[in-house]
C-alpha atoms as a PDB file:
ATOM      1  CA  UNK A   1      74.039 -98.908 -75.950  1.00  0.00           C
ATOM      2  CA  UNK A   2      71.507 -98.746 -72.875  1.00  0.00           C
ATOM      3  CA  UNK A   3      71.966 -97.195 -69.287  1.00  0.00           C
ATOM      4  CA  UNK A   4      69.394 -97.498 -66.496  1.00  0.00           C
ATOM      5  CA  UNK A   5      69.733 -94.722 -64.164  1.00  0.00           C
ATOM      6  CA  UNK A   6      67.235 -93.999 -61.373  1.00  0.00           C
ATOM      7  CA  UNK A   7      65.676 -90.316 -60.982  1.00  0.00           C
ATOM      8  CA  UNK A   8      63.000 -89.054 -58.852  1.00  0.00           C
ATOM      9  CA  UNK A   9      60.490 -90.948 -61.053  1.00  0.00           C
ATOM     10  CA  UNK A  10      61.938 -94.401 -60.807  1.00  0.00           C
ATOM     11  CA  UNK A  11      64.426 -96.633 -62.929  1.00  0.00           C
ATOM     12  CA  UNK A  12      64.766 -95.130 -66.641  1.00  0.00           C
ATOM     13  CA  UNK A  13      66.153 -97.054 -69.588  1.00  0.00           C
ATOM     14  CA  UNK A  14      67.739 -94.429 -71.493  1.00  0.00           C
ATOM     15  CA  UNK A  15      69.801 -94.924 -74.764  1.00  0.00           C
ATOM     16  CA  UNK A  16      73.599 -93.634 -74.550  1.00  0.00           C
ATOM     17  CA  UNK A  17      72.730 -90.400 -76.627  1.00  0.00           C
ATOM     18  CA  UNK A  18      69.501 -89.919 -75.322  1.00  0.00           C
ATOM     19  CA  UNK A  19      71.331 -88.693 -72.086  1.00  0.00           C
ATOM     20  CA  UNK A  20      70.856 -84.813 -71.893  1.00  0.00           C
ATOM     21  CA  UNK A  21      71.821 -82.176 -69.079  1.00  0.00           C
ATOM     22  CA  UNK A  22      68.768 -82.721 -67.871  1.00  0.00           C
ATOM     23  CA  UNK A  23      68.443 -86.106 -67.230  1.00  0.00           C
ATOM     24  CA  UNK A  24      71.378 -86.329 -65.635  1.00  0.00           C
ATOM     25  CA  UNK A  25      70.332 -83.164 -62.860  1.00  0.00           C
ATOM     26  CA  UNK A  26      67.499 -84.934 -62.136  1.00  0.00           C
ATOM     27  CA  UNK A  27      69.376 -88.389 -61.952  1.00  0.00           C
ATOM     28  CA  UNK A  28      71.671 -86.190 -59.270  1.00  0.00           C
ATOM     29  CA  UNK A  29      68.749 -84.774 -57.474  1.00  0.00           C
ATOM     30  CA  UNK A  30      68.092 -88.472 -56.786  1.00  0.00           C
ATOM     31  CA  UNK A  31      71.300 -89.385 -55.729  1.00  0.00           C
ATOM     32  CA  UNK A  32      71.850 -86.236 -53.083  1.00  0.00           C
ATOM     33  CA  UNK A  33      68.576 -87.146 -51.382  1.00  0.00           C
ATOM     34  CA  UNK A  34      69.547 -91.011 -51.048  1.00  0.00           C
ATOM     35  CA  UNK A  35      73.335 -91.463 -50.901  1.00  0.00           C
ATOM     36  CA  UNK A  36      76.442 -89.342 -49.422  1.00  0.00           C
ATOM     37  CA  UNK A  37      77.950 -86.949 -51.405  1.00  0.00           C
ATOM     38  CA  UNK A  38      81.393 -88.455 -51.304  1.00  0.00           C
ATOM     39  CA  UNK A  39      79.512 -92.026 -52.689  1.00  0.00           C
ATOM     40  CA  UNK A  40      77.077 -90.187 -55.250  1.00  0.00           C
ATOM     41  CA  UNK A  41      80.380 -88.419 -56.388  1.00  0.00           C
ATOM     42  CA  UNK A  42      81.916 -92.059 -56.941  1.00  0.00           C
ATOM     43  CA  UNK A  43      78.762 -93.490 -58.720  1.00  0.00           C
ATOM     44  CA  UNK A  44      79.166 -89.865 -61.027  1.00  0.00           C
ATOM     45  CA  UNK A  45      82.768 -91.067 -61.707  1.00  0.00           C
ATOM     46  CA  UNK A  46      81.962 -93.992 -62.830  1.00  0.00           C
ATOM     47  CA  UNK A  47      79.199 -92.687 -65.161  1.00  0.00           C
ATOM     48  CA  UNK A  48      81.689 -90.487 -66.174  1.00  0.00           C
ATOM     49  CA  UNK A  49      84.042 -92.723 -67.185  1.00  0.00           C
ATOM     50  CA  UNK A  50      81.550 -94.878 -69.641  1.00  0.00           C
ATOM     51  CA  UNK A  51      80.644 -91.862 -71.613  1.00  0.00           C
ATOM     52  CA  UNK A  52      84.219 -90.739 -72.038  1.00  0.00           C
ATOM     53  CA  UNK A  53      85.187 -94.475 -72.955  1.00  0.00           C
ATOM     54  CA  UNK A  54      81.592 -93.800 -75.772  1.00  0.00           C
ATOM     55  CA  UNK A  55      83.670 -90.591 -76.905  1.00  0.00           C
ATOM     56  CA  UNK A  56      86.700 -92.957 -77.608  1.00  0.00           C
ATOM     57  CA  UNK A  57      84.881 -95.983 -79.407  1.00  0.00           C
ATOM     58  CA  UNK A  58      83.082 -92.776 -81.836  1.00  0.00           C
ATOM     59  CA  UNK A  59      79.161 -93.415 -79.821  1.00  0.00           C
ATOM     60  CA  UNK A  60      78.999 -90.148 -78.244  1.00  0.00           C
ATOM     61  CA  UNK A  61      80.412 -85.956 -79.350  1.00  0.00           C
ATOM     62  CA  UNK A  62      80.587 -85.062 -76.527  1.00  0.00           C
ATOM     63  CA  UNK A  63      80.319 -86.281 -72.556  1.00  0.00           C
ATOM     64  CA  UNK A  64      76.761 -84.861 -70.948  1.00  0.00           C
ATOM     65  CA  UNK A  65      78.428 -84.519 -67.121  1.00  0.00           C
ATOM     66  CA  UNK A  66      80.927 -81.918 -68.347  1.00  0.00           C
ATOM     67  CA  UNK A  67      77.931 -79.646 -69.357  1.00  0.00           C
ATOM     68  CA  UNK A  68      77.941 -76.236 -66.890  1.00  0.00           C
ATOM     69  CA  UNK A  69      74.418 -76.909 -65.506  1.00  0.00           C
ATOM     70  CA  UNK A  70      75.094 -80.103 -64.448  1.00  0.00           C
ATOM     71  CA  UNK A  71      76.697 -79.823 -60.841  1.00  0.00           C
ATOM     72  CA  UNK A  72      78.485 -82.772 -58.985  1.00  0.00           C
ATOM     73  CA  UNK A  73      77.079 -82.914 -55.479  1.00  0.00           C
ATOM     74  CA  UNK A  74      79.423 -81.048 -52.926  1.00  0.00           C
ATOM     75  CA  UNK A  75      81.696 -83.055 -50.446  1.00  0.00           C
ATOM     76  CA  UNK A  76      81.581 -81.158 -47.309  1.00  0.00           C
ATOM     77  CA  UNK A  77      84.954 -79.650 -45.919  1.00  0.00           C
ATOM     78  CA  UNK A  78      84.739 -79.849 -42.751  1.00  0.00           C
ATOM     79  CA  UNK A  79      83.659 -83.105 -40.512  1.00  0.00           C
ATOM     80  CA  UNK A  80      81.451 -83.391 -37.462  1.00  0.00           C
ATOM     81  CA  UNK A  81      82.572 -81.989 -34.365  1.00  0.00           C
ATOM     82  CA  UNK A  82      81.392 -83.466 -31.151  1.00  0.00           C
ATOM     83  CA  UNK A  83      81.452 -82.019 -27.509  1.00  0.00           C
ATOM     84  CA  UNK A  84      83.868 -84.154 -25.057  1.00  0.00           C
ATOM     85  CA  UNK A  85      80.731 -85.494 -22.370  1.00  0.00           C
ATOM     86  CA  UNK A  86      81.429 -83.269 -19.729  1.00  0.00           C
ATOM     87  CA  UNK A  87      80.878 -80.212 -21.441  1.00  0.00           C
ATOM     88  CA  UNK A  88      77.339 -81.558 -22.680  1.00  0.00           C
ATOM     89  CA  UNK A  89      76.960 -82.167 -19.004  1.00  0.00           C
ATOM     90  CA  UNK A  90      78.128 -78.957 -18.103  1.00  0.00           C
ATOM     91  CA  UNK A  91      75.806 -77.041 -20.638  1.00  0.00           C
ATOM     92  CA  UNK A  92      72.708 -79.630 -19.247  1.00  0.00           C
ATOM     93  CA  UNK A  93      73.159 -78.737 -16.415  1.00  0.00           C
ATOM     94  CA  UNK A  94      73.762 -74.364 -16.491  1.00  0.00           C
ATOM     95  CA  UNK A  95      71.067 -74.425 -18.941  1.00  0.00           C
ATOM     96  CA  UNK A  96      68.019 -72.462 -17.493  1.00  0.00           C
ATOM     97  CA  UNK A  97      66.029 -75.072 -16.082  1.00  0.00           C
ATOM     98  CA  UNK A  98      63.051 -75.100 -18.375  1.00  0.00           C
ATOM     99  CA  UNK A  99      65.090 -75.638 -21.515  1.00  0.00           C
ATOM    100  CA  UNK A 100      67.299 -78.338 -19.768  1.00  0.00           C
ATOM    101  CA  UNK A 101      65.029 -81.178 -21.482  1.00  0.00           C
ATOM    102  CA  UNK A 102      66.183 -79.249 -24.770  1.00  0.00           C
ATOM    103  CA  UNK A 103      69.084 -80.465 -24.073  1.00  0.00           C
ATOM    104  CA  UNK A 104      68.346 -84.009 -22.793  1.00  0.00           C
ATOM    105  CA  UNK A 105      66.300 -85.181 -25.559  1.00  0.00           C
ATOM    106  CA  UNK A 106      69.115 -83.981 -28.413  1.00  0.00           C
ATOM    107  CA  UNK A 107      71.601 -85.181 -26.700  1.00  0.00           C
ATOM    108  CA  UNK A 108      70.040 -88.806 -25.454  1.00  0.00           C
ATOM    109  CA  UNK A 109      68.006 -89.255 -28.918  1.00  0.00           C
ATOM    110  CA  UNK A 110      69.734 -87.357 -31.652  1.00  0.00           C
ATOM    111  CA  UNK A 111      66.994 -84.963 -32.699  1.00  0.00           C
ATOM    112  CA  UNK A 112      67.237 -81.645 -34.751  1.00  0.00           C
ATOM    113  CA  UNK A 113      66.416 -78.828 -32.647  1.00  0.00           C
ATOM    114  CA  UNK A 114      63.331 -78.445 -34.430  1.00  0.00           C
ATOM    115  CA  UNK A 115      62.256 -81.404 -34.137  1.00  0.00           C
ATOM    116  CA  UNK A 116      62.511 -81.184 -30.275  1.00  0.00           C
ATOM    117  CA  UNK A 117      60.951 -77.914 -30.687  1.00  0.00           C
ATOM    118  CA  UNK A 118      58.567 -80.098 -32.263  1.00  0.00           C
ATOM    119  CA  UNK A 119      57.660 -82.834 -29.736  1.00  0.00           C
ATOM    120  CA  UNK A 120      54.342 -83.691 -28.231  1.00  0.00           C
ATOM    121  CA  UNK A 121      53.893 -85.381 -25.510  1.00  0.00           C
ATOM    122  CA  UNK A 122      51.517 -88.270 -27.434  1.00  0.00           C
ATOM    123  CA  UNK A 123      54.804 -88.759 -29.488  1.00  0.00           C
ATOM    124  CA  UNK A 124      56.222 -89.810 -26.337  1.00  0.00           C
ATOM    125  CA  UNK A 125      55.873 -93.780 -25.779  1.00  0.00           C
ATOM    126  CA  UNK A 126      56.974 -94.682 -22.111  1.00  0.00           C
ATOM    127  CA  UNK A 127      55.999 -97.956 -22.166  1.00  0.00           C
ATOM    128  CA  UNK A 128      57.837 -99.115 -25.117  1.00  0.00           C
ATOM    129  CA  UNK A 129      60.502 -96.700 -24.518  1.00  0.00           C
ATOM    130  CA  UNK A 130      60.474 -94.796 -27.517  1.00  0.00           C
ATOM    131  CA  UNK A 131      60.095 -91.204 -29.190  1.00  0.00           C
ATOM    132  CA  UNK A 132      57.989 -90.748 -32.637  1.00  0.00           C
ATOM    133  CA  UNK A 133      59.492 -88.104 -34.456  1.00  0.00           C
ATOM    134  CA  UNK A 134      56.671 -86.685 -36.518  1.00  0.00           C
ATOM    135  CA  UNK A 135      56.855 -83.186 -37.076  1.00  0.00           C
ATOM    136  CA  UNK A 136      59.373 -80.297 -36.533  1.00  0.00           C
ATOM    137  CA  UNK A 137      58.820 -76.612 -36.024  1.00  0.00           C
ATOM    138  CA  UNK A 138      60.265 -74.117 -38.332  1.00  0.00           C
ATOM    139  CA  UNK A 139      61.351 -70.502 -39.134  1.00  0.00           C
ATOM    140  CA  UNK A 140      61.371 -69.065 -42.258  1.00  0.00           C
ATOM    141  CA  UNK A 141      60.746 -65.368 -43.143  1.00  0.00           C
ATOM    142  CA  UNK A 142      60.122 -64.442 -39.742  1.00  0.00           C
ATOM    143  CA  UNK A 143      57.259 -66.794 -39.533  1.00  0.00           C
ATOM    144  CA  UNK A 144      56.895 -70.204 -37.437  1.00  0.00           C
ATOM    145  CA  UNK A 145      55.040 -73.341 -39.287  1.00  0.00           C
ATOM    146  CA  UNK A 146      55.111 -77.181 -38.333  1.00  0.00           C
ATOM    147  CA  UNK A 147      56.486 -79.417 -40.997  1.00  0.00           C
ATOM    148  CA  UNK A 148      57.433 -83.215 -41.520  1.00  0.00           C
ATOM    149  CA  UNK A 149      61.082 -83.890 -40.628  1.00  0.00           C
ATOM    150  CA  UNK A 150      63.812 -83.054 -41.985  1.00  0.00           C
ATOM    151  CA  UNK A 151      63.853 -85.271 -45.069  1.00  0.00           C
ATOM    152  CA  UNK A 152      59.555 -85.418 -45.223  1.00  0.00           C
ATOM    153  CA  UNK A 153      59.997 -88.316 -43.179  1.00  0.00           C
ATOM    154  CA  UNK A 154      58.925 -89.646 -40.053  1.00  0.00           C
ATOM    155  CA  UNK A 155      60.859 -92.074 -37.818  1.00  0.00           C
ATOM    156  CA  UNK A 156      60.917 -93.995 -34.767  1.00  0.00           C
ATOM    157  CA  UNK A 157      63.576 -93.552 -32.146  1.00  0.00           C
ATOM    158  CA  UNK A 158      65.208 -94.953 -28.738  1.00  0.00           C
ATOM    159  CA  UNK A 159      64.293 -93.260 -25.567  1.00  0.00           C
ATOM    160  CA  UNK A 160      66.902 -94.524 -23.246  1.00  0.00           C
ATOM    161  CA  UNK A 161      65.814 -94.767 -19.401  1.00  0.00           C
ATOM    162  CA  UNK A 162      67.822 -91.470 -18.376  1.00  0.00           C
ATOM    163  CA  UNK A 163      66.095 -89.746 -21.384  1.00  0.00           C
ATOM    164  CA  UNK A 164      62.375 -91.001 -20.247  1.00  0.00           C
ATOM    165  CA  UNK A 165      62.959 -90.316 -16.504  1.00  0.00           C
ATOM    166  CA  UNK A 166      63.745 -86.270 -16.989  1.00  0.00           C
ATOM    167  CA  UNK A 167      60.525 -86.272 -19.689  1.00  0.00           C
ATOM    168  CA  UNK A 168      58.525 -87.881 -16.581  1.00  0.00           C
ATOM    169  CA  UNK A 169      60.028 -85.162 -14.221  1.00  0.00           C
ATOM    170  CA  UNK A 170      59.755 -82.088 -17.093  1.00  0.00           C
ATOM    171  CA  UNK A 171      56.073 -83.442 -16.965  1.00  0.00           C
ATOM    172  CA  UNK A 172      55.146 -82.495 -13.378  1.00  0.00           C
ATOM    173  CA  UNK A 173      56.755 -79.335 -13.523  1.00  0.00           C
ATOM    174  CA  UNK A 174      55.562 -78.125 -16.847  1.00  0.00           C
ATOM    175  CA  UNK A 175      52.635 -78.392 -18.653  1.00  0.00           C
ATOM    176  CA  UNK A 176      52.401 -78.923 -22.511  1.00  0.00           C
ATOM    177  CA  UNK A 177      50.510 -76.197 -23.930  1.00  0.00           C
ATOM    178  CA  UNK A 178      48.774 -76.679 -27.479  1.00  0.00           C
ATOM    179  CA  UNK A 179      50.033 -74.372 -30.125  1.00  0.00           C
ATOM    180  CA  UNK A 180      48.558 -73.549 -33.606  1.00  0.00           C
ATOM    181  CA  UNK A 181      50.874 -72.909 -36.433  1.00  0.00           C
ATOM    182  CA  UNK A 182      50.464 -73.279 -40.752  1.00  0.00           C
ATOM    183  CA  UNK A 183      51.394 -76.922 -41.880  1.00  0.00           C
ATOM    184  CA  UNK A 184      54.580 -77.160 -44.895  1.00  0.00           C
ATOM    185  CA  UNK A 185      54.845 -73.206 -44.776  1.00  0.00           C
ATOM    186  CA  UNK A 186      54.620 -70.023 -43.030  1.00  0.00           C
ATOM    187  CA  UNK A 187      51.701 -68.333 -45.775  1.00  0.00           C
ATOM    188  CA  UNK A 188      48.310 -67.641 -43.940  1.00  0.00           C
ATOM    189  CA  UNK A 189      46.733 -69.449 -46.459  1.00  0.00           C
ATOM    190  CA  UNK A 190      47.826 -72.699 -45.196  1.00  0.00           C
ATOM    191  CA  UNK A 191      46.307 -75.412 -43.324  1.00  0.00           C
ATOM    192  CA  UNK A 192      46.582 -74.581 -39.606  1.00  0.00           C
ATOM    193  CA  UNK A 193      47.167 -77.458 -36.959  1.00  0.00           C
ATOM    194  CA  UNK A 194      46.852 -77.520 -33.310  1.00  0.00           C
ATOM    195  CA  UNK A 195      49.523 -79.810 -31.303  1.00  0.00           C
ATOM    196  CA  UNK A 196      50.322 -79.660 -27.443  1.00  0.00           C
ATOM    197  CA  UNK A 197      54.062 -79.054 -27.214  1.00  0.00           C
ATOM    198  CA  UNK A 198      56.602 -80.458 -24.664  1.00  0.00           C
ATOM    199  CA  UNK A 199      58.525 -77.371 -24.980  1.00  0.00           C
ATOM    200  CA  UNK A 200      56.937 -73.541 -24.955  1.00  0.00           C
ATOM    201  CA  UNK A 201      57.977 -70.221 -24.106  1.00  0.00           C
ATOM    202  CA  UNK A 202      56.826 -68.836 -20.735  1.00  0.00           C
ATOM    203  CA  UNK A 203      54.013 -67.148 -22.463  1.00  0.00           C
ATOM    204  CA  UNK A 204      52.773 -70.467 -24.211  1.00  0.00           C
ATOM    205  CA  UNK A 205      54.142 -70.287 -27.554  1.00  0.00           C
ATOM    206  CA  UNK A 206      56.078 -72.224 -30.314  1.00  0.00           C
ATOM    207  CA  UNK A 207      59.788 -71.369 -29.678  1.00  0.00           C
ATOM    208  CA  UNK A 208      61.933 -69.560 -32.337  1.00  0.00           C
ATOM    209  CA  UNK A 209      65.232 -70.409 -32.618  1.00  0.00           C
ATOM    210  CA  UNK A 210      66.996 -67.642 -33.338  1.00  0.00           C
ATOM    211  CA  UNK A 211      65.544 -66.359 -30.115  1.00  0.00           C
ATOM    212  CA  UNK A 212      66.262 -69.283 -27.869  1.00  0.00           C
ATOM    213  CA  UNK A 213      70.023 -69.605 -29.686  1.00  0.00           C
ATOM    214  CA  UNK A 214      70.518 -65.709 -28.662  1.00  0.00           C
ATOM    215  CA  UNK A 215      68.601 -65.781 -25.027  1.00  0.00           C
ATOM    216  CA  UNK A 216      69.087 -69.506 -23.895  1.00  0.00           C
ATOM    217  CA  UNK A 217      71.800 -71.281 -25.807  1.00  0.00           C
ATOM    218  CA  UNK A 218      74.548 -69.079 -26.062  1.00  0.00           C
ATOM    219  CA  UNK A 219      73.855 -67.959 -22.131  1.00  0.00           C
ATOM    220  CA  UNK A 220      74.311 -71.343 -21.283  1.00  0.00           C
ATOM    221  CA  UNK A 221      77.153 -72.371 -23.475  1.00  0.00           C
ATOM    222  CA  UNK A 222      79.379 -69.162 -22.365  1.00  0.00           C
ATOM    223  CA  UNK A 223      78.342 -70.161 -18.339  1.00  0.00           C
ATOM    224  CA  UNK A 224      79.598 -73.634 -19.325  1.00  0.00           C
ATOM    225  CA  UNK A 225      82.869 -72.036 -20.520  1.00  0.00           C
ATOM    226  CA  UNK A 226      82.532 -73.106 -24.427  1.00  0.00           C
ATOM    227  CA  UNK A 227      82.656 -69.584 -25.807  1.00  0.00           C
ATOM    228  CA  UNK A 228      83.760 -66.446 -24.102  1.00  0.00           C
ATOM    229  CA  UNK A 229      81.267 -64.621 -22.430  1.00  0.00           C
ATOM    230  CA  UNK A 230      79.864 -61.100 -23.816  1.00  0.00           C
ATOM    231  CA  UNK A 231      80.613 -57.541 -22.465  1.00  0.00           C
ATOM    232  CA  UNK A 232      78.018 -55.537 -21.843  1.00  0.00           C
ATOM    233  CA  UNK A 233      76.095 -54.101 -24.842  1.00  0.00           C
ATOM    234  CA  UNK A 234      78.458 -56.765 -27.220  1.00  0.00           C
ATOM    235  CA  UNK A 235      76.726 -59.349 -29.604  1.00  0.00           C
ATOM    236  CA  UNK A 236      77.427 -63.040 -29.535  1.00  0.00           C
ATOM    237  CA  UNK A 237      80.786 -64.051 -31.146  1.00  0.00           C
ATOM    238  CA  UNK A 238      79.544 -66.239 -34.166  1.00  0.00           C
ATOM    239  CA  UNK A 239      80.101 -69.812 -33.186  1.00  0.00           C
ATOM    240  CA  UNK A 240      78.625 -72.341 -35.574  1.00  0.00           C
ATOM    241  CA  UNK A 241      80.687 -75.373 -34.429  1.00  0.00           C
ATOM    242  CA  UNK A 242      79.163 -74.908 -31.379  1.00  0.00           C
ATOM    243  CA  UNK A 243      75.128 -74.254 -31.915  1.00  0.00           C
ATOM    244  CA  UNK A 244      72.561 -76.387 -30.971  1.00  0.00           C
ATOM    245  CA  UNK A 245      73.355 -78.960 -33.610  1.00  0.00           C
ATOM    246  CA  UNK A 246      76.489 -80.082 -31.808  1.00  0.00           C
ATOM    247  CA  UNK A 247      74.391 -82.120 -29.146  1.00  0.00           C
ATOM    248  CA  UNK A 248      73.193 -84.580 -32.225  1.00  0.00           C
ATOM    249  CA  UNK A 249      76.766 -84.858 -33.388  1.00  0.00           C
ATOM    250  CA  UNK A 250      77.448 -86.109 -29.658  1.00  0.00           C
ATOM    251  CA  UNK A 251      74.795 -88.482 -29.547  1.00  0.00           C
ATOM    252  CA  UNK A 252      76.132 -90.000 -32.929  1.00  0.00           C
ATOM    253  CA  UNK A 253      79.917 -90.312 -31.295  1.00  0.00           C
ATOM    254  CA  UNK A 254      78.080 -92.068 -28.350  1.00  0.00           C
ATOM    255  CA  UNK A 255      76.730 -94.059 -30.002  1.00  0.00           C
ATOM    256  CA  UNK A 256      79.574 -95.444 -32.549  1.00  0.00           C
ATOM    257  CA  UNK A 257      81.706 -95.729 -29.725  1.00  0.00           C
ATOM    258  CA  UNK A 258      79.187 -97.949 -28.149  1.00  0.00           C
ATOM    259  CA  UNK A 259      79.830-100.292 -30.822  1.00  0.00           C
ATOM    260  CA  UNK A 260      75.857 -99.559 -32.429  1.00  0.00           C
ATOM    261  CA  UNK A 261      75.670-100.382 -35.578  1.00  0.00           C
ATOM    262  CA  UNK A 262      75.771 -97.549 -38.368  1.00  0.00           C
ATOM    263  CA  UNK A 263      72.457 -98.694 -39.661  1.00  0.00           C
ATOM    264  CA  UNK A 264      70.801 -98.322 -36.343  1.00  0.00           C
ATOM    265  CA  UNK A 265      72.208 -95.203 -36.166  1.00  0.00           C
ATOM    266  CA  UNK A 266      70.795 -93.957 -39.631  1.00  0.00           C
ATOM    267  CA  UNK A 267      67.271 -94.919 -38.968  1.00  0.00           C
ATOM    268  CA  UNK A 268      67.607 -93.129 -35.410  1.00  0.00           C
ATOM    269  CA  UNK A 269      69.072 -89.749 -36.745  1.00  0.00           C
ATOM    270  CA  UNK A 270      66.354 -90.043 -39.989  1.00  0.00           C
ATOM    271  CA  UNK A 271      68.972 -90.701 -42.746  1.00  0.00           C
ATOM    272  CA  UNK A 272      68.170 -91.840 -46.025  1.00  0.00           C
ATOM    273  CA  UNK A 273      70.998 -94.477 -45.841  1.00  0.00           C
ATOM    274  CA  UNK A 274      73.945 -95.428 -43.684  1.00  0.00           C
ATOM    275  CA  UNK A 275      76.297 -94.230 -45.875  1.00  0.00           C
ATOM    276  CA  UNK A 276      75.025 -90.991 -45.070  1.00  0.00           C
ATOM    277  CA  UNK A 277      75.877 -91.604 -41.663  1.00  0.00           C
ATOM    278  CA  UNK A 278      79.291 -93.150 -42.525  1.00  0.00           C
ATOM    279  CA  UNK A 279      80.193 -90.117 -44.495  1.00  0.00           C
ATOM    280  CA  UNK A 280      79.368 -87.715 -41.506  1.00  0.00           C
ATOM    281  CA  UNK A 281      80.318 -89.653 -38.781  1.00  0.00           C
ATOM    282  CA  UNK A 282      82.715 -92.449 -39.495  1.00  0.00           C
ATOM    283  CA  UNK A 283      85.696 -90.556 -37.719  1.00  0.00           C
ATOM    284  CA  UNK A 284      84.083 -90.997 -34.361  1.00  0.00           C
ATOM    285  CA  UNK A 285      84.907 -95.361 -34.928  1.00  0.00           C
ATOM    286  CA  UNK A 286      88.482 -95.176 -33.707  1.00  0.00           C
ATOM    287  CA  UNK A 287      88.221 -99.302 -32.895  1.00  0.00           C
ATOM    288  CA  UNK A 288      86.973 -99.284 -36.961  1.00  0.00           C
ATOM    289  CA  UNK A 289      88.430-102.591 -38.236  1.00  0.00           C
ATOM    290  CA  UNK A 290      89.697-103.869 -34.929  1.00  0.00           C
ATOM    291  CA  UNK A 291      86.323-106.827 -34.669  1.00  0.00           C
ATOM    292  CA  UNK A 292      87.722-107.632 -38.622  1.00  0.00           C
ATOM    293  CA  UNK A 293      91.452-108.025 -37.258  1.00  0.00           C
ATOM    294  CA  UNK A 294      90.227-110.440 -34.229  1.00  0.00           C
ATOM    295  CA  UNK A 295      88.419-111.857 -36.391  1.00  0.00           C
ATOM    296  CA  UNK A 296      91.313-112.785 -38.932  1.00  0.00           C
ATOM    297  CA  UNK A 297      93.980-113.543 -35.991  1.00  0.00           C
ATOM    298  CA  UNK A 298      91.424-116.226 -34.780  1.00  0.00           C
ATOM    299  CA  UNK A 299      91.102-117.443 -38.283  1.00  0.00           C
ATOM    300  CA  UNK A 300      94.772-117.857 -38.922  1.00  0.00           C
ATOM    301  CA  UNK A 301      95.983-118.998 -35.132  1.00  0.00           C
ATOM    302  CA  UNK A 302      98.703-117.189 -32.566  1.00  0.00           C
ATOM    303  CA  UNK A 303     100.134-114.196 -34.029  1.00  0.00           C
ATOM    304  CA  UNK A 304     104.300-114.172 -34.381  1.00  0.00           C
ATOM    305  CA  UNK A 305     105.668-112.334 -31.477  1.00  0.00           C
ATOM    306  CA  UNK A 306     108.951-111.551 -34.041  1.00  0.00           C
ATOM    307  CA  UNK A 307     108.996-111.414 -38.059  1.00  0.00           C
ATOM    308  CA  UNK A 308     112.379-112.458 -38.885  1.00  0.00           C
ATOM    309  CA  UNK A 309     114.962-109.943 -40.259  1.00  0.00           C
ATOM    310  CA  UNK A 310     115.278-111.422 -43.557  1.00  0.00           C
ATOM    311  CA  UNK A 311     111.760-110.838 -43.991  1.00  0.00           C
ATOM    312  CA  UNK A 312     111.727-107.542 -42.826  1.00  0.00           C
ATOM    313  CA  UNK A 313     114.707-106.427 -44.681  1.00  0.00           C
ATOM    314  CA  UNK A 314     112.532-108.062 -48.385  1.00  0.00           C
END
């Protein structure tokens, strides 16, 4: 018996006994970087099932996905949480005022805070009305470095009017500065690039976000009545359902309300496939299934005002 399964490599024809642990982490590695865990989880099932069908028909010992090493991707517990509108507003708008595009480009394009952290002005396309996502900045071991997306990937996405008018007025206030960070890591011995950033700190560099989390976002949040504010000499109350990343989770619910598409979506927010998106943020498609029931009433005519009791009582 022969299985094709795909890894990081490509498609593989492997015989049914030639499937190891080790084919099938790498065959999982594939599937967590292209499909939702809750799918790649089905597709394991599924796998699952033929090998424990082999066991019965005397092909196979033993089945290869119960071995310890090889993990099931994770479903995550908890779903997306997006802000009401009025409380992005609210945080847009308390937000010290040279951060405030921060907040106006995650929450009217959907990107990462790095990747805002990120942006150049040439990645900026007024005329077409579009942002290039192309590279993100990134903190690790106390040391900034620019990196592709999340993902390695770059990606086009909308710049709606709103969005492109407060970039135009950012512009004459503030001036990009160019920064020069490592490129894929934080080591010295890295290649260095130079790129003028839309958004710096007063003295001219990269921002960290831990910093701008503790000295700008929380601030603002707490001003804008999401969290409690601080005493005096007190720390931030941990509040991860409410960090920076909640502005892209609003932009998604915006945008499924809309009635966009969930593959326009994906290739906006830089997933590797709608499902992806489906998985994270199909709860914020309330009207989900009301074009399919339109669409069946008009099919089938007027809909019965009454079902008859002797139906009802069947």
């Amino acid at each position: 018996m022969i299985i094709v399964i795909a890894d990081a490599s490509g498609l593989l024809t492997v015989g049914l006994r030639d499937i190891s642990a080790t084919v099938l982490r790498s065959y999982i590695a594939t599937l967590e970087s292209e499909c939702a865990p809750r799918y790649a989880r089905q597709i394991l099932t599924t796998l699952s099932n033929i090998f424990e069908t082999a066991i019965d028909d005397k092909r196979l010992v033993r089945n290869p996905m119960r071995a310890k090493s090889v993990r099931w991707p994770k479903v995550p517990e908890d779903q997306r949480e997006a802000w009401p509108l009025e409380t992005a507003q609210r945080v847009r708008d308390v937000i010290k005022a040279r951060y405030r595009i921060a907040v106006v480009v995650a929450l009217g394009c959907g990107l990462r805070q790095g990747e805002v952290f990120g942006l150049s002005p040439e990645d900026i396309d007024f005329q077409r009305g579009v942002i290039r996502v192309r590279r993100q900045v990134q903190l690790l071991n106390g040391r900034l470095y620019f990196a592709l997306p999340k993902g390695g990937k770059t990606r086009i996405v909308d710049m709606p009017g709103s969005v492109a008018a407060e970039l135009a007025a950012y512009f004459l206030q503030y001036t990009a500065v160019e920064v020069e960070l490592p490129w894929g890591g934080p080591e010295p011995e890295r290649e260095k690039r130079r790129f003028s950033l839309v958004l710096t700190t007063t003295y001219g560099n990269a921002i960290r976000a831990n910093i701008f989390n503790v000295e700008v976002w929380k601030p603002a949040i707490a001003a804008a009545g999401v969290i409690p504010l601080r005493e005096k000499g007190e720390r931030w109350k941990a509040s991860r359902k409410d960090g920076f990343h909640v502005l892209r989770h609003t932009f998604a619910s915006v945008i499924l309300e809309a009635g966009e598409s969930v593959v326009t979506l994906a290739r906006w927010l830089g997933h590797s496939s709608p499902t992806i998106t489906l998985d994270h943020y199909a709860h914020f498609m309330p009207e989900a299934g009301g074009k399919g029931r339109a669409a069946v009433d008009a099919l089938l005519g007027v809909v019965p005002e009454y079902v008859p009791d002797n139906l009802t009582r069947a």
